[in-house]
PDB file of N, CA and C in Angstrom:
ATOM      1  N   UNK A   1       3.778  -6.705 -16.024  1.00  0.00           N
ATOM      2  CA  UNK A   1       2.939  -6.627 -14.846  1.00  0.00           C
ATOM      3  C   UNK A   1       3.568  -5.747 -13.774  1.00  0.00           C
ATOM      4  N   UNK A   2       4.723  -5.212 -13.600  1.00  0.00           N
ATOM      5  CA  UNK A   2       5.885  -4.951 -12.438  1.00  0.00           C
ATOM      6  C   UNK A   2       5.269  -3.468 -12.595  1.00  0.00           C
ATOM      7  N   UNK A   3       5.022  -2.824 -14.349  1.00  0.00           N
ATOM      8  CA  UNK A   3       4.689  -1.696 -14.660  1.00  0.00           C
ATOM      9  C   UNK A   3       2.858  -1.446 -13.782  1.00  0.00           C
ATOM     10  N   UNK A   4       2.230  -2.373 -13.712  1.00  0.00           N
ATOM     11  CA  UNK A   4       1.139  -2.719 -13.690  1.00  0.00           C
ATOM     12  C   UNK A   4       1.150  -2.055 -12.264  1.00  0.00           C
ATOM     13  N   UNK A   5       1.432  -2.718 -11.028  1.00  0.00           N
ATOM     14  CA  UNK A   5       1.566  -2.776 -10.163  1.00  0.00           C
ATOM     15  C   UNK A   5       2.453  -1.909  -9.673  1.00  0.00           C
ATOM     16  N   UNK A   6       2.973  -1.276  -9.821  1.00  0.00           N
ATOM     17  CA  UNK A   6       3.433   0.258  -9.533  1.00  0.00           C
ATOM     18  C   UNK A   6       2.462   1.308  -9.357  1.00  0.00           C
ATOM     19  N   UNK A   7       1.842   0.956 -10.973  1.00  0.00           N
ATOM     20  CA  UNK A   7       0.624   2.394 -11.244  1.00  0.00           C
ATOM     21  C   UNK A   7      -0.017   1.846 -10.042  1.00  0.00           C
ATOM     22  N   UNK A   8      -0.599   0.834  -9.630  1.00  0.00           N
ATOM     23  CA  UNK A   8      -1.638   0.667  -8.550  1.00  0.00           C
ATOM     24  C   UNK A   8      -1.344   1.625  -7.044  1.00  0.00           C
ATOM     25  N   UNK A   9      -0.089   0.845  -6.739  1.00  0.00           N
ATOM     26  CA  UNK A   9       0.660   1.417  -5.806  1.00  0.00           C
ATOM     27  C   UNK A   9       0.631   3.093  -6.075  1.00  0.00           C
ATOM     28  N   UNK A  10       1.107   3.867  -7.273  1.00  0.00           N
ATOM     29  CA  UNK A  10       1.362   5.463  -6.986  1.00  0.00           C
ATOM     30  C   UNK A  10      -0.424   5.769  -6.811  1.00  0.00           C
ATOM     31  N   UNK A  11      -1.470   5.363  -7.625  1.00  0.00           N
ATOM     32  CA  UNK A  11      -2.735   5.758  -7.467  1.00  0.00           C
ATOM     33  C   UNK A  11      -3.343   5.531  -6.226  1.00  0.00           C
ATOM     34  N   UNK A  12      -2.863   4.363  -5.509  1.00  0.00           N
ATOM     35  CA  UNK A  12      -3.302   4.605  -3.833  1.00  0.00           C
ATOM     36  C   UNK A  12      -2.768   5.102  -2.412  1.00  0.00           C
ATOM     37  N   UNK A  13      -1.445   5.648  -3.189  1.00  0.00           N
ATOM     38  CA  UNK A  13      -0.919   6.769  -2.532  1.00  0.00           C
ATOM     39  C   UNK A  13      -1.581   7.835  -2.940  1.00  0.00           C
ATOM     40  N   UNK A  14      -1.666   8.277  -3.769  1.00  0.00           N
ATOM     41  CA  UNK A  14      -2.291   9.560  -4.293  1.00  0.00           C
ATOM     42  C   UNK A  14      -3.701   9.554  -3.775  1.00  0.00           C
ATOM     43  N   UNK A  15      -4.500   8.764  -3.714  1.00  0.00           N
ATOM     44  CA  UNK A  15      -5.313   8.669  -3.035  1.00  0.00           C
ATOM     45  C   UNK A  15      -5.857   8.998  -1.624  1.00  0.00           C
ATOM     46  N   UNK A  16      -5.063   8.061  -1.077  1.00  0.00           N
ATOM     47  CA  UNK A  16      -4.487   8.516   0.644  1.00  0.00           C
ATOM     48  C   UNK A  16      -3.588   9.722   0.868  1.00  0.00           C
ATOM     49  N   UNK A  17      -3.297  10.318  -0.149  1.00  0.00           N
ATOM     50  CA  UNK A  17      -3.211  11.923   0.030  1.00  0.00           C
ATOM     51  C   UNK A  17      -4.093  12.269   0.135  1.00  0.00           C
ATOM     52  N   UNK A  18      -4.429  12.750  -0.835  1.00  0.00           N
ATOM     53  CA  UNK A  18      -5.478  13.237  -0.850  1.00  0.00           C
ATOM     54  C   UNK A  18      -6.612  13.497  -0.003  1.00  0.00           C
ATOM     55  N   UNK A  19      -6.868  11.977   0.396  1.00  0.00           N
ATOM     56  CA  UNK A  19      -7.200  11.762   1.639  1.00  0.00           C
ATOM     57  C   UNK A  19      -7.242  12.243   2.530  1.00  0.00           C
ATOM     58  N   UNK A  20      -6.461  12.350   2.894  1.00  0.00           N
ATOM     59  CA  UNK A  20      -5.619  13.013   4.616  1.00  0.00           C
ATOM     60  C   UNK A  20      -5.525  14.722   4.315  1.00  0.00           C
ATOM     61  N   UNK A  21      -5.604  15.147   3.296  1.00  0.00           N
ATOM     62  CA  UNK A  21      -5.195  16.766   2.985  1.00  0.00           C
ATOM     63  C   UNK A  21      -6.192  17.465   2.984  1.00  0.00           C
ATOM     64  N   UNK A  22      -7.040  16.633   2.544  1.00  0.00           N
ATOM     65  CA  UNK A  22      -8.161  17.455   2.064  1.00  0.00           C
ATOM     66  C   UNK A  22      -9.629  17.366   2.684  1.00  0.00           C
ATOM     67  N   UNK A  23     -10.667  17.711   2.629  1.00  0.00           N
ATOM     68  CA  UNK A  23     -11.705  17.135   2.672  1.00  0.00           C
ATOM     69  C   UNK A  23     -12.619  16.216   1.556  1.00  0.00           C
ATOM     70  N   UNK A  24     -11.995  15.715   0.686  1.00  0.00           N
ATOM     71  CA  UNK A  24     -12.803  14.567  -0.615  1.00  0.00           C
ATOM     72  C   UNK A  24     -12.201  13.496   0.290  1.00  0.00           C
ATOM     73  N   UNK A  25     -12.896  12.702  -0.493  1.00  0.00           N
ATOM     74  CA  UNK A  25     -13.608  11.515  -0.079  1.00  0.00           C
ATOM     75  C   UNK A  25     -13.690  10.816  -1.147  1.00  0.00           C
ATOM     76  N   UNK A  26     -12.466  10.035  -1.173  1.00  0.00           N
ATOM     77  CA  UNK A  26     -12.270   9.055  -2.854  1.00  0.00           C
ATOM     78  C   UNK A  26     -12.153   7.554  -2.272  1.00  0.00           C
ATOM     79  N   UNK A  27     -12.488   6.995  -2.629  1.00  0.00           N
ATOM     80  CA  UNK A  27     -12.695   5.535  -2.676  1.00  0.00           C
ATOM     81  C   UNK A  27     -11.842   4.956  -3.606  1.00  0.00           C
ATOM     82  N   UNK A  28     -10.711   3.537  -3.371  1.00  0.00           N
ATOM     83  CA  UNK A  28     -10.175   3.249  -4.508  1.00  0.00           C
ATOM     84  C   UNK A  28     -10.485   1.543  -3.925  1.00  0.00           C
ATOM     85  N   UNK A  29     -11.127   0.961  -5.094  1.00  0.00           N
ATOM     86  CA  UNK A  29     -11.148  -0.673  -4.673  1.00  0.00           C
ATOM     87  C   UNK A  29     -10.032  -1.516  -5.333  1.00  0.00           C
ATOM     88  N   UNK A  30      -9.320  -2.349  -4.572  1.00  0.00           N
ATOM     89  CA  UNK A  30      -8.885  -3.469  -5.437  1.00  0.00           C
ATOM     90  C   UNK A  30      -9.541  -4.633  -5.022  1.00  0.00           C
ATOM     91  N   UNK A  31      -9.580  -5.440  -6.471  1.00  0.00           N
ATOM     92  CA  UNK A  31      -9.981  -6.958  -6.722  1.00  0.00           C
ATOM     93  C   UNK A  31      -9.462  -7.854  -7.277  1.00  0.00           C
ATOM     94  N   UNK A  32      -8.333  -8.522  -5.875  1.00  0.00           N
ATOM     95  CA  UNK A  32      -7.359  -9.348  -6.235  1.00  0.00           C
ATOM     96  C   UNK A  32      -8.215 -10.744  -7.344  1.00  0.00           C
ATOM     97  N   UNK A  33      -9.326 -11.036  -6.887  1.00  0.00           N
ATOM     98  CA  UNK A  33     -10.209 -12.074  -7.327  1.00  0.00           C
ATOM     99  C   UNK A  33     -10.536 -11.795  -8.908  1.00  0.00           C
ATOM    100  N   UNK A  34     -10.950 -10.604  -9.471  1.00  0.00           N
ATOM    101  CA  UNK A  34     -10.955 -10.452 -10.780  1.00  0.00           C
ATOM    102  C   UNK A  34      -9.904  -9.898 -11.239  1.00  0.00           C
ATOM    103  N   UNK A  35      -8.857  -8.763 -10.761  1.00  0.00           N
ATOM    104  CA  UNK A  35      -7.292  -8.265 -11.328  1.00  0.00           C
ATOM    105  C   UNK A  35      -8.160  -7.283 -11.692  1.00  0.00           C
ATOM    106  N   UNK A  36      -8.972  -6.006 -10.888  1.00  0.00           N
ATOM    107  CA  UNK A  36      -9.139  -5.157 -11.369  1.00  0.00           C
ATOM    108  C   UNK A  36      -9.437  -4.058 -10.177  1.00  0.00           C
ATOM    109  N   UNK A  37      -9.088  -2.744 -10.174  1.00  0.00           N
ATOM    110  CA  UNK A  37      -9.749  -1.449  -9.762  1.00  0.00           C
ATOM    111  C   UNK A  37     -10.331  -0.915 -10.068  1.00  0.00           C
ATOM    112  N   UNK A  38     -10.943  -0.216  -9.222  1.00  0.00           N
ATOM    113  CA  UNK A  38     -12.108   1.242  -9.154  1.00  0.00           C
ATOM    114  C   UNK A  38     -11.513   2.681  -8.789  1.00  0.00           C
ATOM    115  N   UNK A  39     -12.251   3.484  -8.914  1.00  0.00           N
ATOM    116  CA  UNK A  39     -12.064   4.666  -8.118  1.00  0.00           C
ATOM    117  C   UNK A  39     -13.108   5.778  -8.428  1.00  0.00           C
ATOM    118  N   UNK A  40     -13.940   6.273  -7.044  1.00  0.00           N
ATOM    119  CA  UNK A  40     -14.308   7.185  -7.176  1.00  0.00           C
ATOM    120  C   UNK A  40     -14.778   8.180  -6.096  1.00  0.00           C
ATOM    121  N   UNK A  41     -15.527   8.935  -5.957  1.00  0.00           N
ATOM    122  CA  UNK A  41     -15.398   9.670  -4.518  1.00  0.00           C
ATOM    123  C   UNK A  41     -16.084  10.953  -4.863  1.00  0.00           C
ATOM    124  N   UNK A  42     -16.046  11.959  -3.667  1.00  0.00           N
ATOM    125  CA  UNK A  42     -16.905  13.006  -3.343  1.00  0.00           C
ATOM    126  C   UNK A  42     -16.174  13.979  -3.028  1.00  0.00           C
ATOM    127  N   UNK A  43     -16.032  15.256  -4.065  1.00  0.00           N
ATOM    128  CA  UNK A  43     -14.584  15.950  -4.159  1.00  0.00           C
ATOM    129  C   UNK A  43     -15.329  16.589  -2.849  1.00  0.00           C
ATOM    130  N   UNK A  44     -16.383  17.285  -2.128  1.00  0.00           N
ATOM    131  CA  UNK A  44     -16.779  18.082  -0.785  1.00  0.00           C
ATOM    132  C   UNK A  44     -16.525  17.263   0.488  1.00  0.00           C
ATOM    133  N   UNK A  45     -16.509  15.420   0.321  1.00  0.00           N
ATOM    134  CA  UNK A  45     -16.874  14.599   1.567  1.00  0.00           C
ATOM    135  C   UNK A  45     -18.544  14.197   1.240  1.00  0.00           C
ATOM    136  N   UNK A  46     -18.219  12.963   1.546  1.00  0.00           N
ATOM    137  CA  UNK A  46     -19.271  12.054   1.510  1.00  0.00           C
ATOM    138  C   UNK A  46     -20.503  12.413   2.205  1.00  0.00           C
ATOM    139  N   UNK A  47     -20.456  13.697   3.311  1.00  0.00           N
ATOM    140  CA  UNK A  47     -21.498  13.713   3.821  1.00  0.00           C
ATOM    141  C   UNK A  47     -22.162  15.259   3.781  1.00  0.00           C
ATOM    142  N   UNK A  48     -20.909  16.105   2.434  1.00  0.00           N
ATOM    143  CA  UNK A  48     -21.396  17.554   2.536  1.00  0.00           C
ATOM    144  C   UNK A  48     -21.738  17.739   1.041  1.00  0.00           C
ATOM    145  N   UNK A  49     -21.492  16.355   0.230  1.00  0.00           N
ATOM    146  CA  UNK A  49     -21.755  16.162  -1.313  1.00  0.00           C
ATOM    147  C   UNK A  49     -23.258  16.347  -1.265  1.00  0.00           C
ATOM    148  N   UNK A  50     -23.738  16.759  -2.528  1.00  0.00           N
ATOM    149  CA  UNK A  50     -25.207  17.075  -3.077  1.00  0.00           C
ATOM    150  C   UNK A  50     -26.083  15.629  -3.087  1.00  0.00           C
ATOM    151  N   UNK A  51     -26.809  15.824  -2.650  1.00  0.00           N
ATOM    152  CA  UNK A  51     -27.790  14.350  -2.140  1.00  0.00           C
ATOM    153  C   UNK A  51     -28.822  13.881  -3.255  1.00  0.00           C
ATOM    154  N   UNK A  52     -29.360  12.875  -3.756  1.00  0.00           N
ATOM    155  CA  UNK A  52     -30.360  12.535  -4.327  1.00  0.00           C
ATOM    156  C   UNK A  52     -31.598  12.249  -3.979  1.00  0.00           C
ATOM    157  N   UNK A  53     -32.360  11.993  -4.717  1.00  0.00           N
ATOM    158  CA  UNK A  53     -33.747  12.419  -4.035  1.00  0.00           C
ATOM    159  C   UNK A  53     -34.246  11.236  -2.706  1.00  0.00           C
ATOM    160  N   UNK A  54     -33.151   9.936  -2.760  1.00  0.00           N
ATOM    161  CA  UNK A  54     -33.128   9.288  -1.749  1.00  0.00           C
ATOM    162  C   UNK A  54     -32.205   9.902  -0.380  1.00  0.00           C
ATOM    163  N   UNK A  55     -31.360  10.569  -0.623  1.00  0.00           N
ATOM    164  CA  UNK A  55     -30.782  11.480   0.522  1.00  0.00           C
ATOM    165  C   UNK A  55     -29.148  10.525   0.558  1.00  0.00           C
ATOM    166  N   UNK A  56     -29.178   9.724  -0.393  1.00  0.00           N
ATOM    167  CA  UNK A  56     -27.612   9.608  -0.687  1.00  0.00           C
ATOM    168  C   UNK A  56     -26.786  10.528  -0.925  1.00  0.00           C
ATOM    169  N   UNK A  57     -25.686  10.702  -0.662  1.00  0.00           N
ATOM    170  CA  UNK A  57     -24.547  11.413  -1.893  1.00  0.00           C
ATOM    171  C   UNK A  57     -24.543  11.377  -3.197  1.00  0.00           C
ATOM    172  N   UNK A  58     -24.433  12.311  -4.257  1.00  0.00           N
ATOM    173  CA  UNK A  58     -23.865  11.937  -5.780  1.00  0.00           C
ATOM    174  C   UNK A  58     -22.786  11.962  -5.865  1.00  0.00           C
ATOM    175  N   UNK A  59     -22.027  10.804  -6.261  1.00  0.00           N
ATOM    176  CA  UNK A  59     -20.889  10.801  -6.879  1.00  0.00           C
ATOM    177  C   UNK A  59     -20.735  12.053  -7.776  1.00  0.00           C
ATOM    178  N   UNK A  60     -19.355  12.460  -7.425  1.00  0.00           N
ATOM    179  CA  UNK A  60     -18.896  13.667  -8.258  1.00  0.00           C
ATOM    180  C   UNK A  60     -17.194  13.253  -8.904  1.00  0.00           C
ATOM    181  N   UNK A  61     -17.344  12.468  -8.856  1.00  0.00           N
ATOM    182  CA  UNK A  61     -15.747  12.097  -9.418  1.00  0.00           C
ATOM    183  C   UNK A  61     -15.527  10.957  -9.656  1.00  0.00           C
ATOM    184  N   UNK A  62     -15.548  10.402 -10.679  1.00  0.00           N
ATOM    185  CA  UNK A  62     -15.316   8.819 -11.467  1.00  0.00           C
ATOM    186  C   UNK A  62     -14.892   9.425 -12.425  1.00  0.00           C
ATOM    187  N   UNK A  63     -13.710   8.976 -12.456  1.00  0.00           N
ATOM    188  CA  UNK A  63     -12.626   9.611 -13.040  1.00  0.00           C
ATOM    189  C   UNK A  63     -12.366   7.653 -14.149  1.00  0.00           C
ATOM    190  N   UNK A  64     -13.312   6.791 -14.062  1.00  0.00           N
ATOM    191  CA  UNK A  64     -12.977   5.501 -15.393  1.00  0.00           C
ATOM    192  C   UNK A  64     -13.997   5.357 -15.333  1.00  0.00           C
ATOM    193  N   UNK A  65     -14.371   5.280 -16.749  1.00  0.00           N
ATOM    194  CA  UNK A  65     -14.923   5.686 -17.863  1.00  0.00           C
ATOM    195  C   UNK A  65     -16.527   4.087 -17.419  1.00  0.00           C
ATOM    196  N   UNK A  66     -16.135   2.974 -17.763  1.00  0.00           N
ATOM    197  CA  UNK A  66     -16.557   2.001 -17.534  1.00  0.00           C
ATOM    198  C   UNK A  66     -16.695   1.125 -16.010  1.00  0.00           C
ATOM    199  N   UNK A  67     -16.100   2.339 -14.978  1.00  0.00           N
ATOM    200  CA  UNK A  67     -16.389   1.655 -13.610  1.00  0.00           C
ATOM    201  C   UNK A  67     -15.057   1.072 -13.149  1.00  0.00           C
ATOM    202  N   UNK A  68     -14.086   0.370 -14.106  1.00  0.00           N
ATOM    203  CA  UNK A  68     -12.820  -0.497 -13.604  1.00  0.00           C
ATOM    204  C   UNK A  68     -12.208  -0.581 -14.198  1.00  0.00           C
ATOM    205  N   UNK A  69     -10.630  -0.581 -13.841  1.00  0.00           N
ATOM    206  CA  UNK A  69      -9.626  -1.050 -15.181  1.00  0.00           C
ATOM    207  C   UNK A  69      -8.992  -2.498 -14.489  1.00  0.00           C
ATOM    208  N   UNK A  70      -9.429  -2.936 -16.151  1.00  0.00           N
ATOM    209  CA  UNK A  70      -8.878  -4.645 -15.783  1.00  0.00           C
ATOM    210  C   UNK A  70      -7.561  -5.225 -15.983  1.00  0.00           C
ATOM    211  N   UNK A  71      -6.685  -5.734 -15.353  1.00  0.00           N
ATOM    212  CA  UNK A  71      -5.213  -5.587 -15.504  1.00  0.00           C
ATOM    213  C   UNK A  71      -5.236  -6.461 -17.033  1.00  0.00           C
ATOM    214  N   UNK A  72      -6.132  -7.113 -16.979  1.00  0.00           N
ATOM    215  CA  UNK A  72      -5.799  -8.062 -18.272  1.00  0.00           C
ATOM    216  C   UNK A  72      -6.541  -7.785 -19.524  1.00  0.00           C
ATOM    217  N   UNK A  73      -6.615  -5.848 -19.556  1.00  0.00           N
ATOM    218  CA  UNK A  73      -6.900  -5.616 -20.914  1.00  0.00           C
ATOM    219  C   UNK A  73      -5.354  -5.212 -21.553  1.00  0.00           C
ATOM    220  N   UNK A  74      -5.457  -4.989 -22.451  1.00  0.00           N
ATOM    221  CA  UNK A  74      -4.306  -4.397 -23.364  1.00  0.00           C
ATOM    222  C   UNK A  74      -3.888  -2.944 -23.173  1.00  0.00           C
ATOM    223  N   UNK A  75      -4.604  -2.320 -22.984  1.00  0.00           N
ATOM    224  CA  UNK A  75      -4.856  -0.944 -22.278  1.00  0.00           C
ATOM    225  C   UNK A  75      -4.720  -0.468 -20.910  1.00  0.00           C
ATOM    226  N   UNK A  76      -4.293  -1.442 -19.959  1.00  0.00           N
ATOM    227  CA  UNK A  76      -4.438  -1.163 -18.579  1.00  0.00           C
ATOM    228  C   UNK A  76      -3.247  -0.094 -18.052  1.00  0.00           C
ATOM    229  N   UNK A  77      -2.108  -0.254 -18.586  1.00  0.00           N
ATOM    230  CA  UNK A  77      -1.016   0.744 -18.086  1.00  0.00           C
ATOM    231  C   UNK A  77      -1.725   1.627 -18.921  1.00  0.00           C
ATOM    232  N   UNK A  78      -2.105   2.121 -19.761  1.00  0.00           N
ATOM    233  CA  UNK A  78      -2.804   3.480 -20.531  1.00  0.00           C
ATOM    234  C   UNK A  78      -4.129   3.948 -19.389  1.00  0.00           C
ATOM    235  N   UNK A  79      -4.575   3.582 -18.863  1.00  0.00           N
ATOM    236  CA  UNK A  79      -5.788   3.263 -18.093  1.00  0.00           C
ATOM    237  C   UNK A  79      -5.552   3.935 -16.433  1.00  0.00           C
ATOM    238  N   UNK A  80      -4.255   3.387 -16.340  1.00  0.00           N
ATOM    239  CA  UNK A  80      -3.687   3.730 -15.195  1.00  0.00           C
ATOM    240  C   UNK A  80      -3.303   4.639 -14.732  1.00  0.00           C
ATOM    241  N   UNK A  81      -2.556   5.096 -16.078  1.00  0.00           N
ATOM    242  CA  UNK A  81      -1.481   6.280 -16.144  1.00  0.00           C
ATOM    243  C   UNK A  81      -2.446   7.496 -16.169  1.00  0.00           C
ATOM    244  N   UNK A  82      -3.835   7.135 -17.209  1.00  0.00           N
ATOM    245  CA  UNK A  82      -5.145   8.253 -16.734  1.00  0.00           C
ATOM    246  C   UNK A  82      -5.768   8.603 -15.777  1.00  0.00           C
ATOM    247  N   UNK A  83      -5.745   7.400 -15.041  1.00  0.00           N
ATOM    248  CA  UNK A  83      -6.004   7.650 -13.700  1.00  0.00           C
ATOM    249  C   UNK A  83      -5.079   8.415 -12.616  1.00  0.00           C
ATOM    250  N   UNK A  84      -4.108   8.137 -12.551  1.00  0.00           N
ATOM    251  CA  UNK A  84      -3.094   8.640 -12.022  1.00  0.00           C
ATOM    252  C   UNK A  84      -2.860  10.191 -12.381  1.00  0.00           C
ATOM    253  N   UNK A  85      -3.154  10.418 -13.758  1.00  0.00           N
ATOM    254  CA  UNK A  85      -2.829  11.854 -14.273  1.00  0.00           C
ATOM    255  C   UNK A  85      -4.610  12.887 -13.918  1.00  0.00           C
ATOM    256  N   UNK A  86      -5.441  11.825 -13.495  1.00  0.00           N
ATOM    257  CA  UNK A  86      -6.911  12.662 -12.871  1.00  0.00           C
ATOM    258  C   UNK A  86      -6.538  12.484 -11.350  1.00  0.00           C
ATOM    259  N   UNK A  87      -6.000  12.018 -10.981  1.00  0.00           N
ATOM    260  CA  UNK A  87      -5.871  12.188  -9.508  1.00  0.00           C
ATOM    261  C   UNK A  87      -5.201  13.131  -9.598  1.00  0.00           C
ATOM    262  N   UNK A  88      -3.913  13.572 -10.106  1.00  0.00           N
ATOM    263  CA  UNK A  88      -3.215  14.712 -10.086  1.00  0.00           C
ATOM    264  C   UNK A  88      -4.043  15.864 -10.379  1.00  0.00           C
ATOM    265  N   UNK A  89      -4.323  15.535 -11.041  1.00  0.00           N
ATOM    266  CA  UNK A  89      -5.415  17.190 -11.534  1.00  0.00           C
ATOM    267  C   UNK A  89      -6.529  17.176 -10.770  1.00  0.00           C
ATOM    268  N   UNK A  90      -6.834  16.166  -9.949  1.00  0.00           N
ATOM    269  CA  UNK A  90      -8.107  16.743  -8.784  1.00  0.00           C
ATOM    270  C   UNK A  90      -7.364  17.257  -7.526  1.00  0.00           C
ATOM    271  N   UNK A  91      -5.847  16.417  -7.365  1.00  0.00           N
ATOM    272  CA  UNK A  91      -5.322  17.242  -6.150  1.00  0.00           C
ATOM    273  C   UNK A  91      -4.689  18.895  -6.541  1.00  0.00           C
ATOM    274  N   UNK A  92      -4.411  18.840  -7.944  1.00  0.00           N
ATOM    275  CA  UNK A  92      -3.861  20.513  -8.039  1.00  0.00           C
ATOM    276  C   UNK A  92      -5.087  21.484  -8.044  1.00  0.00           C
ATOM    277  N   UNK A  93      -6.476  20.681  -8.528  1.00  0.00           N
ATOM    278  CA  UNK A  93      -7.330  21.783  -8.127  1.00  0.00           C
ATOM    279  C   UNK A  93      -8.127  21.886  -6.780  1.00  0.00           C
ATOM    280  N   UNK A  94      -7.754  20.675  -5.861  1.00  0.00           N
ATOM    281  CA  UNK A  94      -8.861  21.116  -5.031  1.00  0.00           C
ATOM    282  C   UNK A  94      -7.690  22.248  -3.751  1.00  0.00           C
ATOM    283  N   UNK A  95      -5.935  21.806  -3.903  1.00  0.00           N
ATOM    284  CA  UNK A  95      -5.272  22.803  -2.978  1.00  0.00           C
ATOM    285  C   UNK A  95      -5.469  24.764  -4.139  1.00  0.00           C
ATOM    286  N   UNK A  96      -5.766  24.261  -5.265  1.00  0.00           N
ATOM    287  CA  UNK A  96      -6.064  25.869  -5.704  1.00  0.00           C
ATOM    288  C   UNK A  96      -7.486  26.574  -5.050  1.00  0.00           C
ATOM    289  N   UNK A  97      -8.046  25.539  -5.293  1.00  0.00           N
ATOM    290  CA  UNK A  97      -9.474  26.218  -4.502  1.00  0.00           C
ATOM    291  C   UNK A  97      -9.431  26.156  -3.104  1.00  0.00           C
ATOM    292  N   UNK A  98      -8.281  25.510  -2.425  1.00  0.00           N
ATOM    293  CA  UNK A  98      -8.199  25.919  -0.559  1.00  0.00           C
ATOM    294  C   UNK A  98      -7.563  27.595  -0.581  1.00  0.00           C
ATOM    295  N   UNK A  99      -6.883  27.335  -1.496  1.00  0.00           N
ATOM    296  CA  UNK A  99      -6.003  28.817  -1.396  1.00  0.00           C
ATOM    297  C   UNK A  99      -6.723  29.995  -1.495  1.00  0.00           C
TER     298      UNK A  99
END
């Protein structure tokens, strides 16, 4: 679990980079009540993302597969570590496309 809870921790740093650097707009939930996260977000900002025919935002980045990773699958550090390795690759491309 120590492994578990690390990945959480580096993915919501990476997050809150991201955050703060850029203009996206990622969302990461935790749910101490079920032992599971989310993540997803609007690589332009939530309010310059492409709209639906209700005048919402579309999500442009859900980066898990099924919506959440549950700490108490068998797979969750695999799960994590994907996540963690798509956050990286959305922050190396969105500072290539500032440049």
């Amino acid at each position: 679990m120590n492994e578990v809870n690390q990945l959480v921790l580096d993915c919501i740093a990476k997050v809150l980079r991201i955050n703060q650097t850029t203009d996206t707009d990622l969302f990461f939930g935790f749910s101490g009540h079920v032992n599971a996260v989310s993540c997803f977000g609007y690589r332009k900002g939530y309010f310059n993302s492409q709209k639906d025919k209700d005048g919402y935002p579309i999500r442009d980045y859900e980066p898990i597969d099924d919506g959440a990773i549950w700490f108490s699958s068998n797979d969750a550090v695999a799960n994590l570590c994907g996540l963690l390795e798509s956050l990286n690759d959305l922050e190396k491309e969105l500072i290539e496309n500032e440049a």
